[in-house]
C-alpha atoms as a PDB file:
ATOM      1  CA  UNK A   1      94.015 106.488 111.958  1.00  0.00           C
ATOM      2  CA  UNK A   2      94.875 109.737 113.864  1.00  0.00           C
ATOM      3  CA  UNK A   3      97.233 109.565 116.654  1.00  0.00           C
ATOM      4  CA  UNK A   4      97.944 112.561 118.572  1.00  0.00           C
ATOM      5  CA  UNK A   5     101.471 112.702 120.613  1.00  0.00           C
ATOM      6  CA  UNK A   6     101.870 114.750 123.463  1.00  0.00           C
ATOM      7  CA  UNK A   7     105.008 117.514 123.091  1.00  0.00           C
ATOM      8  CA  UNK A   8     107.210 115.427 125.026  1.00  0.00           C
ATOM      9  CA  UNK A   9     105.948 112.136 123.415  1.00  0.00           C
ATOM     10  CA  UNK A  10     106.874 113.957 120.216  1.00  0.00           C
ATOM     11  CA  UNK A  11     110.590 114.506 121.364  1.00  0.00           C
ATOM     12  CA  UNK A  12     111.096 111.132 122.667  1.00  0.00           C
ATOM     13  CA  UNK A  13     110.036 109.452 119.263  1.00  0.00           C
ATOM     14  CA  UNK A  14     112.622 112.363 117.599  1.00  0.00           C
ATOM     15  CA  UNK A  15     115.153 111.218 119.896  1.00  0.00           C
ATOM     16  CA  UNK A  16     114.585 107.304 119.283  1.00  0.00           C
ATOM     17  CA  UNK A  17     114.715 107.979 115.618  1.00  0.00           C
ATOM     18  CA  UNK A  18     117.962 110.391 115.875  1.00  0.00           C
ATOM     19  CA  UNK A  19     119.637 107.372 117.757  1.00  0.00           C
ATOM     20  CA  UNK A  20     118.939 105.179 114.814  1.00  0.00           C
ATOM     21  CA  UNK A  21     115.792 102.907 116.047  1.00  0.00           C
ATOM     22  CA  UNK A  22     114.105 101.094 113.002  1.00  0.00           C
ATOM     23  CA  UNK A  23     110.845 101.769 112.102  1.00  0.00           C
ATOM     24  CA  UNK A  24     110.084  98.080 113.813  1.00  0.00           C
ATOM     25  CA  UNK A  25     112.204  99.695 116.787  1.00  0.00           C
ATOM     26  CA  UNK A  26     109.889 102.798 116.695  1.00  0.00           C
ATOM     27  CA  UNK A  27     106.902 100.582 116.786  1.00  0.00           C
ATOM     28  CA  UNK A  28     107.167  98.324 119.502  1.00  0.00           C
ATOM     29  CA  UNK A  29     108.152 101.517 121.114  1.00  0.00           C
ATOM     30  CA  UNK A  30     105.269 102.850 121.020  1.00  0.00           C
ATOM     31  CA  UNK A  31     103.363  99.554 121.908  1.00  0.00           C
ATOM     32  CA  UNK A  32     105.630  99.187 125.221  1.00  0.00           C
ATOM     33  CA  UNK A  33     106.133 103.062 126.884  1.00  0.00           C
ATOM     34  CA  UNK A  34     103.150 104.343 125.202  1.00  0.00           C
ATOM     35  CA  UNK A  35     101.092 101.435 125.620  1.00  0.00           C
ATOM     36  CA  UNK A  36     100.266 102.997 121.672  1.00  0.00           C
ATOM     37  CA  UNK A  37      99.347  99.925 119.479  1.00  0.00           C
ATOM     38  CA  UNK A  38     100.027 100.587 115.606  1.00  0.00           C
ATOM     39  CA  UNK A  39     100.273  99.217 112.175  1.00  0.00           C
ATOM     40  CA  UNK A  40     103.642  99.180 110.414  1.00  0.00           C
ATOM     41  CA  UNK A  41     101.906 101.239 108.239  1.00  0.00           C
ATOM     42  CA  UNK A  42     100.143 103.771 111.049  1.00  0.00           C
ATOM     43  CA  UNK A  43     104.193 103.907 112.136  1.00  0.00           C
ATOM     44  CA  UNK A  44     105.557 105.205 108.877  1.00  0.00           C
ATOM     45  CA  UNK A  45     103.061 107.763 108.526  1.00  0.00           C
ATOM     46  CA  UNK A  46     103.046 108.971 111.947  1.00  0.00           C
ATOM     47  CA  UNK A  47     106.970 109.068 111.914  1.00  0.00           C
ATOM     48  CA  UNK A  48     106.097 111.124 108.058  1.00  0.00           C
ATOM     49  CA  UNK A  49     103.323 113.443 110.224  1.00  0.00           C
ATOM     50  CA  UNK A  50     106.249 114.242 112.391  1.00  0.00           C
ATOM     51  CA  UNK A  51     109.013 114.997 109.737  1.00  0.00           C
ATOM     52  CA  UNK A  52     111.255 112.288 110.670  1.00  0.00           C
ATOM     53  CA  UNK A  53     112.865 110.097 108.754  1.00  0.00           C
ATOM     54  CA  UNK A  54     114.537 106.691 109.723  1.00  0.00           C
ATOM     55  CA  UNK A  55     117.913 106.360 109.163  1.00  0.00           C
ATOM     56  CA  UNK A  56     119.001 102.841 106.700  1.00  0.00           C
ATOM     57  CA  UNK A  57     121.366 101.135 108.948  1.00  0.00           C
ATOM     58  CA  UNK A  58     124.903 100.994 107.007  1.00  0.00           C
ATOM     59  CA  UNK A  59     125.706  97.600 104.892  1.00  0.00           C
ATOM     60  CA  UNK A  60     128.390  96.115 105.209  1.00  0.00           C
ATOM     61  CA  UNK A  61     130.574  95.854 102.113  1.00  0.00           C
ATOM     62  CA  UNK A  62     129.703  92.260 100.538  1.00  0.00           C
ATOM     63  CA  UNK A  63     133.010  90.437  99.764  1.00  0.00           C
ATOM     64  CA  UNK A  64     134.029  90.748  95.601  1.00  0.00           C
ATOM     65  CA  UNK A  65     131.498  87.889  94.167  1.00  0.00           C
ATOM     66  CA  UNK A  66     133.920  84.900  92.098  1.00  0.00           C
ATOM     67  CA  UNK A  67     131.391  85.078  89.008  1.00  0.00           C
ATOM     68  CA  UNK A  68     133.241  81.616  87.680  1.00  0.00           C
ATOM     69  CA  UNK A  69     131.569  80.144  90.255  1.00  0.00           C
ATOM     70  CA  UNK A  70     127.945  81.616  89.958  1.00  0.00           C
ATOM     71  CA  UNK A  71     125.329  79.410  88.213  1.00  0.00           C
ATOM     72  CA  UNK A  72     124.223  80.109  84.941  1.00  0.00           C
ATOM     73  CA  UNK A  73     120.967  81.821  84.177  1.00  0.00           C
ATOM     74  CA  UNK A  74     118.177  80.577  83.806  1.00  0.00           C
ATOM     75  CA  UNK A  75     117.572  79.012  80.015  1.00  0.00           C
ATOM     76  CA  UNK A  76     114.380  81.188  78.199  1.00  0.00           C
ATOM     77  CA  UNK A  77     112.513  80.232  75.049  1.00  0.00           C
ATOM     78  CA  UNK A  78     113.605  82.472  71.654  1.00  0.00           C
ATOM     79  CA  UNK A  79     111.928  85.633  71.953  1.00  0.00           C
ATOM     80  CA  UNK A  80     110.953  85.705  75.773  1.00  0.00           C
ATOM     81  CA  UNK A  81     113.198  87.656  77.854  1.00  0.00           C
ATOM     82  CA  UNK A  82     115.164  85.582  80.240  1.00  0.00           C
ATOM     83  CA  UNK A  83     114.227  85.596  83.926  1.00  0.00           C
ATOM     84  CA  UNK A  84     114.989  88.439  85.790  1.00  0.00           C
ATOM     85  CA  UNK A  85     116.848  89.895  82.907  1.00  0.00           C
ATOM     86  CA  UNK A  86     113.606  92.238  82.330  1.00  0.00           C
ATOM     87  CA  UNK A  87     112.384  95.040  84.350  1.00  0.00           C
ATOM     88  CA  UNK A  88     109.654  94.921  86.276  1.00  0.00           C
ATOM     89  CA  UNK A  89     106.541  97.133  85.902  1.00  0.00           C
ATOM     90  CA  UNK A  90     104.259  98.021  89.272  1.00  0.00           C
ATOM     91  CA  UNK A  91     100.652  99.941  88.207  1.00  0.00           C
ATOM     92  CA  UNK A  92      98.449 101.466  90.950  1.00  0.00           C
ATOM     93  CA  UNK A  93      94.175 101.337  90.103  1.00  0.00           C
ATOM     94  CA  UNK A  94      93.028 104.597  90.061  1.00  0.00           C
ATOM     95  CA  UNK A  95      89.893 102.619  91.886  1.00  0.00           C
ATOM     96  CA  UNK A  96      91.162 100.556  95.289  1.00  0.00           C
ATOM     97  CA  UNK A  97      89.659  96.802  94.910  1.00  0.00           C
ATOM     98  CA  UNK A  98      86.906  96.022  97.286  1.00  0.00           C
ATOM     99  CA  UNK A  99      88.449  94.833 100.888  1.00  0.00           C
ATOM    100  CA  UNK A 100      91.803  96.808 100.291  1.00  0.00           C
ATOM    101  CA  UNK A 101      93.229  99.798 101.162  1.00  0.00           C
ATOM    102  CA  UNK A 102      95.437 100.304  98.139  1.00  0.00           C
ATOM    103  CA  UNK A 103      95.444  97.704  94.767  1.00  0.00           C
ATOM    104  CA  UNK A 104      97.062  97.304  91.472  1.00  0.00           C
ATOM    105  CA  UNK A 105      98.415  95.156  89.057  1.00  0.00           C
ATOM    106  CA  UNK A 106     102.459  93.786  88.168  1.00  0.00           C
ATOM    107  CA  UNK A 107     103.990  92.548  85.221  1.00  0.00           C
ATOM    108  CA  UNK A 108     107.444  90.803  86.000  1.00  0.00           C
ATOM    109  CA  UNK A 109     110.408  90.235  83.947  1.00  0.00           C
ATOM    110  CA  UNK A 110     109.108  86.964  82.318  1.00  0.00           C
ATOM    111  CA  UNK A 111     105.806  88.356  81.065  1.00  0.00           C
ATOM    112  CA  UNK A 112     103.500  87.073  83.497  1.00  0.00           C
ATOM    113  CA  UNK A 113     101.042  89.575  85.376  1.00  0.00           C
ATOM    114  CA  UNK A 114     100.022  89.643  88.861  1.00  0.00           C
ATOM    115  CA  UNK A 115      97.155  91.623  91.161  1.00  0.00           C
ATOM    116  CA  UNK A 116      98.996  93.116  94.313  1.00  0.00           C
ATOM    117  CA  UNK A 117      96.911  94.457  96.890  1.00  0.00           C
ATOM    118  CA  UNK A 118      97.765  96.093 100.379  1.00  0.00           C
ATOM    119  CA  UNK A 119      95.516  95.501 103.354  1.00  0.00           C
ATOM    120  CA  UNK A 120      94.621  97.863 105.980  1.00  0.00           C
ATOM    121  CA  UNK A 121      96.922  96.318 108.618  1.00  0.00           C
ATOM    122  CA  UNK A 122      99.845  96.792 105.675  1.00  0.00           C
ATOM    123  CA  UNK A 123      99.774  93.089 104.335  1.00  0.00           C
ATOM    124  CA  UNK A 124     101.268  92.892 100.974  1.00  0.00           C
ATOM    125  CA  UNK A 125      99.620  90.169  98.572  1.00  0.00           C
ATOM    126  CA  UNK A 126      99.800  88.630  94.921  1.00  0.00           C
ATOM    127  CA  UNK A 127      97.342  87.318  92.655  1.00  0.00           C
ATOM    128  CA  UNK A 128      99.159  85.859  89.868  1.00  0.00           C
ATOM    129  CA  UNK A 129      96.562  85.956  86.556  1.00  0.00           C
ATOM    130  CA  UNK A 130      98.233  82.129  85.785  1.00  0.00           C
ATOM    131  CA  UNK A 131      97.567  79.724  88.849  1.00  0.00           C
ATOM    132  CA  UNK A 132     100.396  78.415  90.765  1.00  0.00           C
ATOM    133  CA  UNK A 133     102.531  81.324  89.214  1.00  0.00           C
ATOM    134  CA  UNK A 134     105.688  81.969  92.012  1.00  0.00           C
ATOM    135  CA  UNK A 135     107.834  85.194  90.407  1.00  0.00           C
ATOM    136  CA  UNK A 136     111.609  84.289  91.023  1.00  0.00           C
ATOM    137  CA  UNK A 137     112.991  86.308  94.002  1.00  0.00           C
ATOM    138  CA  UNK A 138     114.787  88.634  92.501  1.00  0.00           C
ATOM    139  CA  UNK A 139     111.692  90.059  90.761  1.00  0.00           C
ATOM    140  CA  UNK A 140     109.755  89.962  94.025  1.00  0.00           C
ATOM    141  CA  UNK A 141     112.682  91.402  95.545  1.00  0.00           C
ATOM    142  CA  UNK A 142     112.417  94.641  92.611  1.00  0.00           C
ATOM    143  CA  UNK A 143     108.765  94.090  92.677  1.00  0.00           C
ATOM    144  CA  UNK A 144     108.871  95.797  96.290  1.00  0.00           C
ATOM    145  CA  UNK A 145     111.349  98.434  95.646  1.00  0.00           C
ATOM    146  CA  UNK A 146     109.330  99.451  92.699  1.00  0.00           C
ATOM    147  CA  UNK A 147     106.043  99.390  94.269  1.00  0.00           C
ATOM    148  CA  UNK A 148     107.319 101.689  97.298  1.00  0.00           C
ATOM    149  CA  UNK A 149     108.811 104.081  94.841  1.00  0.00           C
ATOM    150  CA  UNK A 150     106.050 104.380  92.822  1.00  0.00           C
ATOM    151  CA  UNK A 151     103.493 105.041  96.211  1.00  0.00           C
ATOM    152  CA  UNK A 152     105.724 107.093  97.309  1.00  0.00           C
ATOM    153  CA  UNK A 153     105.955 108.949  94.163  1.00  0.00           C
ATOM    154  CA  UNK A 154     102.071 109.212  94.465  1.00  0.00           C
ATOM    155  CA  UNK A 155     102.139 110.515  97.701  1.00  0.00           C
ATOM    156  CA  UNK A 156     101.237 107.385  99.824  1.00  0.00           C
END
């Protein structure tokens, strides 16, 4: 989708950005003074089109974790890694599944494999290969970071 910005649309989005707005914040933005309805996605690469680049908003420093207290991991079988103590691995098909505007395939830290697929309106979803398959959250959690990495290492 093309969206063209008037000069001093450009400059207000510049200056919403360079006051730390989100990319949500630059969105709903849009919708409400430019009455400019977009995708997350549309967002990210408009804000890209225009060179800018939305600032992470600072974490706070999480409090020193008492690891005597932490659970113990997760038991695994001999010779299977244990849960989340792999790494995860994010491919990207060379040819986009039918109904999607990007697809590919994961393999998480316990071995099992999943299809991935982002939608047009920027929908993320899985499609475990083993039914009922739920990865544990800290692989969905690197699932994500990986799989933005790698598109944006391919340019998307």
């Amino acid at each position: 989708m093309a969206v063209s910005l008037s000069d001093v649309q450009k400059t207000q989005v510049a200056k919403w950005v360079a006051d730390g707005a989100s990319l949500a914040e630059v969105q709903k933005r849009l919708a409400s003074e430019f009455t400019l309805s977009l995708t997350y996605m549309d967002t990210r690469f408009l804000l890209d089109d225009l060179n800018l680049t939305v600032k992470d908003p600072a974490k706070a420093p999480s409090p020193a974790a008492d690891l005597s207290k932490a659970p113990p991991p997760p038991a695994a079988l001999p010779g299977e890694p244990a849960p989340g103590g792999g790494k995860v691995r994010v491919a990207v098909d060379k040819i986009v599944r039918p109904g999607a505007a990007l697809s590919g395939s994961v393999t998480f830290s316990d071995g099992q494999t999943a299809d991935w697929q982002l939608d047009q309106t920027g929908r993320l979803g899985l499609i475990p290969k083993t039914k009922g398959y739920q990865p544990i959250p800290a692989d969905v959690q690197e699932f994500q970071i990986a799989l933005q990495d790698e598109l944006a290492r391919l340019g998307y």
